[in-house]
Protein backbone atom coordinates (compact mmCIF):
# COMPACT_ATOMS: atom_id res chain seq x y z
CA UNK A 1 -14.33 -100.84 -69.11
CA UNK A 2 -15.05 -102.43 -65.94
CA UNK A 3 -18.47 -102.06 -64.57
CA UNK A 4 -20.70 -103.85 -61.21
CA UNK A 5 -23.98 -105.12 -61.95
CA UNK A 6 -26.80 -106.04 -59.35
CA UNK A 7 -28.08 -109.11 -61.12
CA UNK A 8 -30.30 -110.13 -58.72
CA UNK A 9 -31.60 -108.81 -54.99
CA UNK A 10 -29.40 -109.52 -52.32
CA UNK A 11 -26.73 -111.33 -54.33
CA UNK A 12 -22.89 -110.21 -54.59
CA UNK A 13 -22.77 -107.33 -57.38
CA UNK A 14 -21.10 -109.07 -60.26
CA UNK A 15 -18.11 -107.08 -61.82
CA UNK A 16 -17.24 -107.84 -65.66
CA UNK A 17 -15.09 -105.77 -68.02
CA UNK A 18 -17.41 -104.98 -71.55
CA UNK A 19 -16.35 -102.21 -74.16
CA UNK A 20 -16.00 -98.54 -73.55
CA UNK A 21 -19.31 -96.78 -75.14
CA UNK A 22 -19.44 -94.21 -77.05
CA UNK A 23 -20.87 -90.77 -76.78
CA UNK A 24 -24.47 -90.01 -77.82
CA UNK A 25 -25.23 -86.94 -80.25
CA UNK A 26 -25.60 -84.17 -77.77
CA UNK A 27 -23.99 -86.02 -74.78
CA UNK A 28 -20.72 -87.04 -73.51
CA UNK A 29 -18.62 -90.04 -72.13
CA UNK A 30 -17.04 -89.65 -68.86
CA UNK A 31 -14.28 -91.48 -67.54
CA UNK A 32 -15.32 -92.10 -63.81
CA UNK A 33 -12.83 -90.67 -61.15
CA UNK A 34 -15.08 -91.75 -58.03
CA UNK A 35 -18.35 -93.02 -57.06
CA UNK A 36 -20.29 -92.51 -54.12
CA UNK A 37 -21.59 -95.14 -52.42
CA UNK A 38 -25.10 -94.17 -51.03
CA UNK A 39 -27.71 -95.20 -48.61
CA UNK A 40 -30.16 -95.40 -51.27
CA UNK A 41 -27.58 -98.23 -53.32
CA UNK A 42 -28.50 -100.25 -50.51
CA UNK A 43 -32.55 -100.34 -51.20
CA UNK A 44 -31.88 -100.76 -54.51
CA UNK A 45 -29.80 -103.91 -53.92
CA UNK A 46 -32.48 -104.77 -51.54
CA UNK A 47 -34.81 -103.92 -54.31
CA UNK A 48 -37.43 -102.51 -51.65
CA UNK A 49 -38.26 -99.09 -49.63
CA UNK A 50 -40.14 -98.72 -47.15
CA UNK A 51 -43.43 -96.49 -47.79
CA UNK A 52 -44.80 -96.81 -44.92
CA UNK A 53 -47.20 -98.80 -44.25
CA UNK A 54 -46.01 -101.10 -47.36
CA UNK A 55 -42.65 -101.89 -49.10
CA UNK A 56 -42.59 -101.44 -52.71
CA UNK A 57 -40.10 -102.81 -55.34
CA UNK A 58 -38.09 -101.06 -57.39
CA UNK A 59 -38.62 -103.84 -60.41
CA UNK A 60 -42.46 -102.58 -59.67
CA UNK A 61 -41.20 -99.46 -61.78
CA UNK A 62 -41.83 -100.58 -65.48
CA UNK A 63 -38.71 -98.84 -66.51
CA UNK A 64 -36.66 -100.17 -63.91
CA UNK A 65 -34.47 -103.41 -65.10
CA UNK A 66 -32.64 -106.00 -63.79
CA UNK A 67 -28.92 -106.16 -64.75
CA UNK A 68 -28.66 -102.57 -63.24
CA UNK A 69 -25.65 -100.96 -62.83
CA UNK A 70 -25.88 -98.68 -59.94
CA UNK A 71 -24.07 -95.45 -58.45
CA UNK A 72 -25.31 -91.85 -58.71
CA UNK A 73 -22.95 -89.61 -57.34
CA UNK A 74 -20.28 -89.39 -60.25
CA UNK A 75 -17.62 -87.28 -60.72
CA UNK A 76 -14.76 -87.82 -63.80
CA UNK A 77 -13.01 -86.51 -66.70
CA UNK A 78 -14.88 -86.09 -69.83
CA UNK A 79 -13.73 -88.72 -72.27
CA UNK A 80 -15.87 -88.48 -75.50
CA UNK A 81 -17.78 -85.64 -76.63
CA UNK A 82 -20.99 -86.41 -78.74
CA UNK A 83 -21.09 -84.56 -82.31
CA UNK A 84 -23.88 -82.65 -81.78
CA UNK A 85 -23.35 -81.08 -78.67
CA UNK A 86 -24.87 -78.17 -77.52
CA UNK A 87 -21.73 -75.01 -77.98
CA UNK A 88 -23.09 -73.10 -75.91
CA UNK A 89 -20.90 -70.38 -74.08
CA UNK A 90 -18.62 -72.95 -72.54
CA UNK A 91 -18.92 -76.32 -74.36
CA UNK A 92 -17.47 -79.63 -73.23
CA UNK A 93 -14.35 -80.38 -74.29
CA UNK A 94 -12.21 -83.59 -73.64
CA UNK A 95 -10.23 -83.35 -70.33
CA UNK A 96 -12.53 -81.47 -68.45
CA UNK A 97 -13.14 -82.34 -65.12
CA UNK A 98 -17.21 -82.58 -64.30
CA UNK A 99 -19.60 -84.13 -61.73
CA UNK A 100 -22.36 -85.83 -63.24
CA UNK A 101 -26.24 -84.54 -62.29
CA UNK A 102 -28.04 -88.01 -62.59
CA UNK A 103 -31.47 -86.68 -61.97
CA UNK A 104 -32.64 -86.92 -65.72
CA UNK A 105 -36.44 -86.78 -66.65
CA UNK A 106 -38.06 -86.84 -69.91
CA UNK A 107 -37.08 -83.49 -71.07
CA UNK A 108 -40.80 -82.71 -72.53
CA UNK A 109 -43.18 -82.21 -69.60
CA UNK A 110 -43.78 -78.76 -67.17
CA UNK A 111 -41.33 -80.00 -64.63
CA UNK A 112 -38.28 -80.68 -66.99
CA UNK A 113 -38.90 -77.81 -68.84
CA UNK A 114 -39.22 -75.75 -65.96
CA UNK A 115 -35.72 -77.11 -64.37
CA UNK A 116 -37.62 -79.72 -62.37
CA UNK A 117 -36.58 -82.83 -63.93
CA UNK A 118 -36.08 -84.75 -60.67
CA UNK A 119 -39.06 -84.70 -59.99
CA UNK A 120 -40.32 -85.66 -63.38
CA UNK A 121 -42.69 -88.72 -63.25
CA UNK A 122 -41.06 -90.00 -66.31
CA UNK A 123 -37.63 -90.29 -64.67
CA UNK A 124 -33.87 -91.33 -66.42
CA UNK A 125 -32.03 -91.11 -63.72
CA UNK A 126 -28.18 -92.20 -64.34
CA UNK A 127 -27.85 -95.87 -61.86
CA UNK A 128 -31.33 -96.28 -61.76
CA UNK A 129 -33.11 -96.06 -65.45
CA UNK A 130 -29.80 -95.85 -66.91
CA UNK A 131 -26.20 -97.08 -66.06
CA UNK A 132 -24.36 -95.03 -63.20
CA UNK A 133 -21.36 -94.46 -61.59
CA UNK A 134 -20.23 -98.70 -60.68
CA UNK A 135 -18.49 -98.31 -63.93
CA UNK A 136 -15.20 -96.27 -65.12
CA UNK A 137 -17.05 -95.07 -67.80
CA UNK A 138 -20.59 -93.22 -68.27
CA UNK A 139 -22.58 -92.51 -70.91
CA UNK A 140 -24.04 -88.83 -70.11
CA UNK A 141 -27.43 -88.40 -72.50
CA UNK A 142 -27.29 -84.75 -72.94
CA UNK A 143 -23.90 -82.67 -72.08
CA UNK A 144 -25.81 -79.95 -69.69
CA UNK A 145 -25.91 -82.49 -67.06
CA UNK A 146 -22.21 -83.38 -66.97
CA UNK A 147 -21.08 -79.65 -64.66
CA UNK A 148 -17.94 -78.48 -65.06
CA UNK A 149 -15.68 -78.29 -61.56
CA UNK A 150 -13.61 -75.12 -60.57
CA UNK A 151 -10.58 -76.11 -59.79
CA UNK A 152 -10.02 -75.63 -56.13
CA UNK A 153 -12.71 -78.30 -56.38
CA UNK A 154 -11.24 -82.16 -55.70
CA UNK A 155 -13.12 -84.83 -57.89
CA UNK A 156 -13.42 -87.18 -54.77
CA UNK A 157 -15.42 -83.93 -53.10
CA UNK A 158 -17.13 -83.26 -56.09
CA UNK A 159 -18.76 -87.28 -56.48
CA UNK A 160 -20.88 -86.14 -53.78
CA UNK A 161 -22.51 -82.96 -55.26
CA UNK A 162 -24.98 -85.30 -57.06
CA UNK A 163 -26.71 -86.58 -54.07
CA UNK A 164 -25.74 -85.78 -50.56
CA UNK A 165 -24.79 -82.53 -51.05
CA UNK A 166 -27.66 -81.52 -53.61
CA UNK A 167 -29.94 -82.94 -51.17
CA UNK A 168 -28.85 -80.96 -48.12
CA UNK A 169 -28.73 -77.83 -50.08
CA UNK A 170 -32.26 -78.55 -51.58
CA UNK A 171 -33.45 -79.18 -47.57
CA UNK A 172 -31.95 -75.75 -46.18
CA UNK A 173 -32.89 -73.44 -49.16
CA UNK A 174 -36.31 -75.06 -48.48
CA UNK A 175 -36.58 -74.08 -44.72
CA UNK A 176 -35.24 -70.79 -45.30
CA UNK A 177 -38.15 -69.23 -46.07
CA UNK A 178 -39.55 -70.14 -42.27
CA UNK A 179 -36.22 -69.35 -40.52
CA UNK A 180 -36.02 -65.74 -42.53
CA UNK A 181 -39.95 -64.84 -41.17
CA UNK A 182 -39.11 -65.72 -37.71
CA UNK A 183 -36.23 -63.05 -37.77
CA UNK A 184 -38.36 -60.65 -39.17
CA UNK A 185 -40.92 -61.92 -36.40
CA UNK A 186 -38.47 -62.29 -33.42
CA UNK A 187 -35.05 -61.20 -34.29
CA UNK A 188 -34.15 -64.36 -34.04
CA UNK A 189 -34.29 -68.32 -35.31
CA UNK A 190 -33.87 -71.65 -34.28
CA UNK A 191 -33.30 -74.44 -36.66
CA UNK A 192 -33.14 -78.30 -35.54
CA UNK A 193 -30.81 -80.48 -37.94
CA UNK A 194 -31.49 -84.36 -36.90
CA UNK A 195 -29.31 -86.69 -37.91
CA UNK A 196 -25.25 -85.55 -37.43
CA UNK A 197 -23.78 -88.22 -40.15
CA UNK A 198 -22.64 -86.49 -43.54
CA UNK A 199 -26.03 -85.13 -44.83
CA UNK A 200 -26.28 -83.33 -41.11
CA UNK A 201 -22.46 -82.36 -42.04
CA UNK A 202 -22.93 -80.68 -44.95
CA UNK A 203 -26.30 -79.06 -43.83
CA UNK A 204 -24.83 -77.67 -41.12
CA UNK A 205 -22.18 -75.90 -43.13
CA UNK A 206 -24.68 -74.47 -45.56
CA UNK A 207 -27.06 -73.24 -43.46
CA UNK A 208 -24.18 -71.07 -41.61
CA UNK A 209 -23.45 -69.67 -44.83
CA UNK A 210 -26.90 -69.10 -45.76
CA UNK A 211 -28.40 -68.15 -43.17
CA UNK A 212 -28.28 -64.38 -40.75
CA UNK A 213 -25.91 -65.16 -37.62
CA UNK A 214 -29.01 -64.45 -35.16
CA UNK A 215 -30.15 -67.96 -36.88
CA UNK A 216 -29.45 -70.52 -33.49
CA UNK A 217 -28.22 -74.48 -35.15
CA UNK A 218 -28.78 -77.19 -32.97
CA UNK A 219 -27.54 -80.87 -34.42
CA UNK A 220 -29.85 -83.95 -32.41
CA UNK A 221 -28.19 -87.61 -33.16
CA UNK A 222 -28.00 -90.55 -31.05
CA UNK A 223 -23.93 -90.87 -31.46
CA UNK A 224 -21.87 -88.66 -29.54
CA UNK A 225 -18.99 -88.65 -31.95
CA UNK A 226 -20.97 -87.37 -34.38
CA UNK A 227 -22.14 -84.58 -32.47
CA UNK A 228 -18.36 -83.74 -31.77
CA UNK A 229 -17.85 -83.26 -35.25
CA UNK A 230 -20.81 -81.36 -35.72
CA UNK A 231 -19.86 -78.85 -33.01
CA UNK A 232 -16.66 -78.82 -35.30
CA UNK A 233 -18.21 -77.57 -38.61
CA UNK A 234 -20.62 -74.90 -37.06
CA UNK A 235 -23.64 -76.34 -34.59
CA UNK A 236 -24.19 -74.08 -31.99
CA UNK A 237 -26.15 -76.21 -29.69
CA UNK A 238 -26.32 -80.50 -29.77
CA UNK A 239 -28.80 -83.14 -27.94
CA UNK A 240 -28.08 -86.44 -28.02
CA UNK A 241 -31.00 -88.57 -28.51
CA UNK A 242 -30.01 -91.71 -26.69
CA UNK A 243 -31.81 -95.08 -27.69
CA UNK A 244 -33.03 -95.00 -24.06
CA UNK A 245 -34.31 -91.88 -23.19
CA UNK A 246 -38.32 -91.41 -23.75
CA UNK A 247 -39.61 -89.25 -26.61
CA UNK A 248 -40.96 -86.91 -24.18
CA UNK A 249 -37.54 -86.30 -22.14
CA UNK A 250 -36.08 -86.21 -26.18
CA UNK A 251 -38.32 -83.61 -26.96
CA UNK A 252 -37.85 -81.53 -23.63
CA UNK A 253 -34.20 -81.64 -24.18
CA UNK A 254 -33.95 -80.59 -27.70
CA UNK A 255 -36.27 -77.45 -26.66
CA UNK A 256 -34.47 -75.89 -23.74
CA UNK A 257 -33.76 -73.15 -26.09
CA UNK A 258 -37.46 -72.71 -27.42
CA UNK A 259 -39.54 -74.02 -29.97
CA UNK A 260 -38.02 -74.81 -33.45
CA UNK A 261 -38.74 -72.45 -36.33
CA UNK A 262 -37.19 -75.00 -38.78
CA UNK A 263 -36.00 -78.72 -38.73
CA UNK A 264 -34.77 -81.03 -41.23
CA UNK A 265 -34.98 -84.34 -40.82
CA UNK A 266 -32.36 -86.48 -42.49
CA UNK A 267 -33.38 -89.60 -40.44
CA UNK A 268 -37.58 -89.73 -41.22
CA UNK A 269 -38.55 -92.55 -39.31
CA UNK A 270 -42.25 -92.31 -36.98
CA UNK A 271 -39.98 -91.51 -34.56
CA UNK A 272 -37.73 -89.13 -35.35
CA UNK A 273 -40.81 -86.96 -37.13
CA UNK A 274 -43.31 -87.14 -34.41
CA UNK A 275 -40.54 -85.38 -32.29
CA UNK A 276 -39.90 -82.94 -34.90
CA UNK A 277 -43.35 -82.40 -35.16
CA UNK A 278 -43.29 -81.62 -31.54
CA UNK A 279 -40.14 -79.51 -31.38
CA UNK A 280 -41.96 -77.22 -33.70
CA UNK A 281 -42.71 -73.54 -32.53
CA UNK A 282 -45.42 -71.78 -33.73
CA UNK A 283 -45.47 -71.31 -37.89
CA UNK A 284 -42.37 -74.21 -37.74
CA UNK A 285 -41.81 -75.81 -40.80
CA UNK A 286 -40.39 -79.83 -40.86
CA UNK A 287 -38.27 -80.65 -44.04
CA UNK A 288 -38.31 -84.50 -44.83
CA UNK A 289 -35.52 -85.34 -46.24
CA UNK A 290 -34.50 -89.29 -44.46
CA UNK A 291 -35.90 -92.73 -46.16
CA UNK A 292 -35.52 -95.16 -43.15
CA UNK A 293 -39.48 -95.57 -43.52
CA UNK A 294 -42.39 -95.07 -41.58
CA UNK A 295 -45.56 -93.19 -40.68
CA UNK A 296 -46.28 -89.62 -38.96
CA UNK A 297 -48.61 -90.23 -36.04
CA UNK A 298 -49.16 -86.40 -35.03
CA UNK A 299 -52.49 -84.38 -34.25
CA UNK A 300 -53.32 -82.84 -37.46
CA UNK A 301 -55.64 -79.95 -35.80
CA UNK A 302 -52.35 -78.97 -34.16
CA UNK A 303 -51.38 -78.12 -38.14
CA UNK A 304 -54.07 -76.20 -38.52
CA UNK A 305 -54.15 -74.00 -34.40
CA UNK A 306 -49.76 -73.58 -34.52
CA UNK A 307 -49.98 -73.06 -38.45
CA UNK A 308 -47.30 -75.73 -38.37
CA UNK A 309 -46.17 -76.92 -42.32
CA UNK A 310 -44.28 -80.26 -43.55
CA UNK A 311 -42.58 -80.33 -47.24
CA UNK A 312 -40.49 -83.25 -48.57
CA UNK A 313 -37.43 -82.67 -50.91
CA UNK A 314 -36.10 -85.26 -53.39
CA UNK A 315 -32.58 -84.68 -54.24
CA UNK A 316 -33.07 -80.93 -55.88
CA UNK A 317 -32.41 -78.91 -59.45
CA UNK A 318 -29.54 -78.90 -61.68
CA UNK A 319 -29.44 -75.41 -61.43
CA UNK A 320 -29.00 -76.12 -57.80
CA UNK A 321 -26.71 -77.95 -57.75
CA UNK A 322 -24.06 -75.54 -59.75
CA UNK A 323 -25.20 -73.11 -56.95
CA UNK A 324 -24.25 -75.45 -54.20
CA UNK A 325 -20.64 -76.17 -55.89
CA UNK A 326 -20.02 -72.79 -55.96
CA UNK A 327 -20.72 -72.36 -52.65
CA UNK A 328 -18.31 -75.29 -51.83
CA UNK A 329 -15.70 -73.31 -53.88
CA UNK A 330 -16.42 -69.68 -52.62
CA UNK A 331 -16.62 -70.86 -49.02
CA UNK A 332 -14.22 -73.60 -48.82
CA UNK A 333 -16.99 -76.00 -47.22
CA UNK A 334 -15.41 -79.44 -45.54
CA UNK A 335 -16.55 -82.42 -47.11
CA UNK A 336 -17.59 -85.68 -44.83
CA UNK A 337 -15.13 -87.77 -44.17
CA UNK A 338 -14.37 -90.24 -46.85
CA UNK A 339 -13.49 -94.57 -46.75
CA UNK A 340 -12.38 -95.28 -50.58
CA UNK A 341 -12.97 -98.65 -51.88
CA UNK A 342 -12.17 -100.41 -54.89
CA UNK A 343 -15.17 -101.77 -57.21
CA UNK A 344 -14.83 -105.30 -56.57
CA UNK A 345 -14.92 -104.22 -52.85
CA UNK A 346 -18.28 -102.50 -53.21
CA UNK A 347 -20.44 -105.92 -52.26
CA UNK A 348 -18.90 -105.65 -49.28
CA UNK A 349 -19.13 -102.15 -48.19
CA UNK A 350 -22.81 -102.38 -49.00
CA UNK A 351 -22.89 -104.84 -46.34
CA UNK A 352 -21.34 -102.74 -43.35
CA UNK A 353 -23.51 -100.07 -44.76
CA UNK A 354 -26.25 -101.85 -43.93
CA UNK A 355 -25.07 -103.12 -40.38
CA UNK A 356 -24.22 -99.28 -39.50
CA UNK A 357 -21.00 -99.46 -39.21
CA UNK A 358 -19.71 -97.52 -42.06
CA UNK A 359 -17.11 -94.60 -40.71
CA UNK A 360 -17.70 -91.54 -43.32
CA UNK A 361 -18.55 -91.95 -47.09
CA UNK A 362 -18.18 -94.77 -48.97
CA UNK A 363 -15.95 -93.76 -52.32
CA UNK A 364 -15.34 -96.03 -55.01
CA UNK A 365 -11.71 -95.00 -55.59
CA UNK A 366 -11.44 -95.52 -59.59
CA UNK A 367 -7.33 -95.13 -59.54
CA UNK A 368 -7.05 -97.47 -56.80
């Protein structure tokens, strides 16, 4: 099988061909079909993010090792199924079409055995802790993480469930709560997406679907284009946030139709949350969701007098997950658009990703 490998920070992936695994007792292999390619590839080839007032290094992590191979949004065809694989009411079986939930924790502790394993401290987590998706074939530790895929479902689509699209279901289930009291409150709702590229995308579809229609979405980004296409899947209402214009004139804009009951921020810098702070109406609640790095610089008796709230969400559940694909499938959501790449191209894209000037998602294209 053919596989990438960052070797070392900052220095071309190296791509070598070593033998197809095989599966482990209650797991499966999975013959890749595509792999996204996500922001968060790009730290990790970095080997820093930003917390703040610090970077930190992913090597820091004792269970992090250098040659990695990255990639966690997966989607394939099962390949291998392990002999002692859980039967269950609809086992694995060779052929089947999955996407891959890479989130994996230690499967002994409250959160994992609750259904929180991505946020287990003791994390597994497929491209990270273990190999991931820069390789046409995976090994999957435990079969309930490899989800089947209905069939209306295309594998290219479904690469995405594992990280973008978990994540932006995980961030509008999270503000529901806040945008369901202020209907009960006012009849009404306002929620503030920022950031219009394929996280915003996909949030915006959701929360149309999941939320009443007296629920008002306005889309902030500083690209225009974006915000065309984000009128296009469902915003209501859009504000550009132009480089130039002040934070004051940014916040004054995006609240021409009232305080915020909601936002989600898929951007997260001190900027972009010290106006969501600010766009918050009384009881608001801001989802982080964005690692571009930075501090909040906001009054924190303002918390306390508007009764304001701020939660973060990592990725989200495998059970959510298989809720948010069969939303995709019940709803016939539209994906992002998509730029497939071949592996040995993936050096490369990493590189416009980080110059900004990547059009859609990333794809390693496994048939290409």
């Amino acid at each position: 099988m053919k596989r990438a490998q960052i070797v070392k920070p900052y220095e071309p992936l190296v791509v070598d061909t070593v033998a197809i695994p095989e599966p482990p007792p209650k797991g499966v292999v999975v013959k890749t079909s595509y792999s996204g390619v996500c922001h968060t590839d790009l730290h990790q080839w970095d080997n820093e993010i930003s917390e703040g007032s610090n970077l930190v290094q992913f090597i820091d992590n004792p269970d992090y090792k250098l040659p990695v191979v990255p990639g966690h949004e997966m989607s394939g065809i099962v390949h291998s199924v392990g002999s002692q694989q859980d039967q269950g009411d609809d086992p694995l079986k060779v052929g089947d079409r999955v996407a891959l939930y890479p989130w994996i924790g230690c499967g002994k502790c409250g959160f994992c055995n609750n259904g929180d394993s991505n946020i287990c401290a003791k994390n597994l987590w497929l491209g990270f802790m273990l190999p991931g998706g820069y390789a046409s074939y995976i090994i999957v530790p435990e079969s309930k993480f490899a989800v089947k895929l209905p069939d209306s479902i295309p594998l290219d689509v479904a690469c995405m469930f594992s990280c973008s699209g978990l994540t932006t279901y995980s961030a509008v289930v999270t503000a529901r709560p806040a945008v369901e009291k202020a209907i009960v409150r006012k009849g009404k709702a306002n929620l503030l997406i920022i950031g219009a590229g394929g996280l915003g995308l996909w949030s915006t579809q959701i929360a149309k679907h999941l939320f009443k229609e007296s629920t008002v979405i306005t889309v902030a980004d500083v690209n225009e284009e974006k915000l065309k296409v984000a009128r296009e899947r469902g915003a209501h209402e859009t504000v550009c946030w132009d480089p130039s214009v002040s934070d004051g004139n940014a916040i004054q804009e995006a609240m021409k139709i009232g305080g915020y009951d909601a936002i989600i921020d898929y951007v997260n810098t001190t900027k972009t949350t010290n106006r969501a702070f600010h766009c918050l109406g009384m009881g608001g609640l801001l989802v982080m969701v964005g690692l571009f790095g930075g501090q909040a610089q906001y009054s924190l008796p303002k918390m306390v007098f508007c009764g304001k709230g701020v939660q973060g969400v990592i990725v989200g559940t495998l059970q959510s997950m298989k809720d948010m694909i069969k939303l995709v499938a019940d709803e016939k959501l539209i994906s992002p658009p998509m730029k497939y790449l071949k592996l040995e191209d993936v050096t490369e894209t990493l590189k416009i990703l980080r110059e900004g000037k990547m059009t859609g998602r990333g794809v390693i294209d496994f048939n290409l």
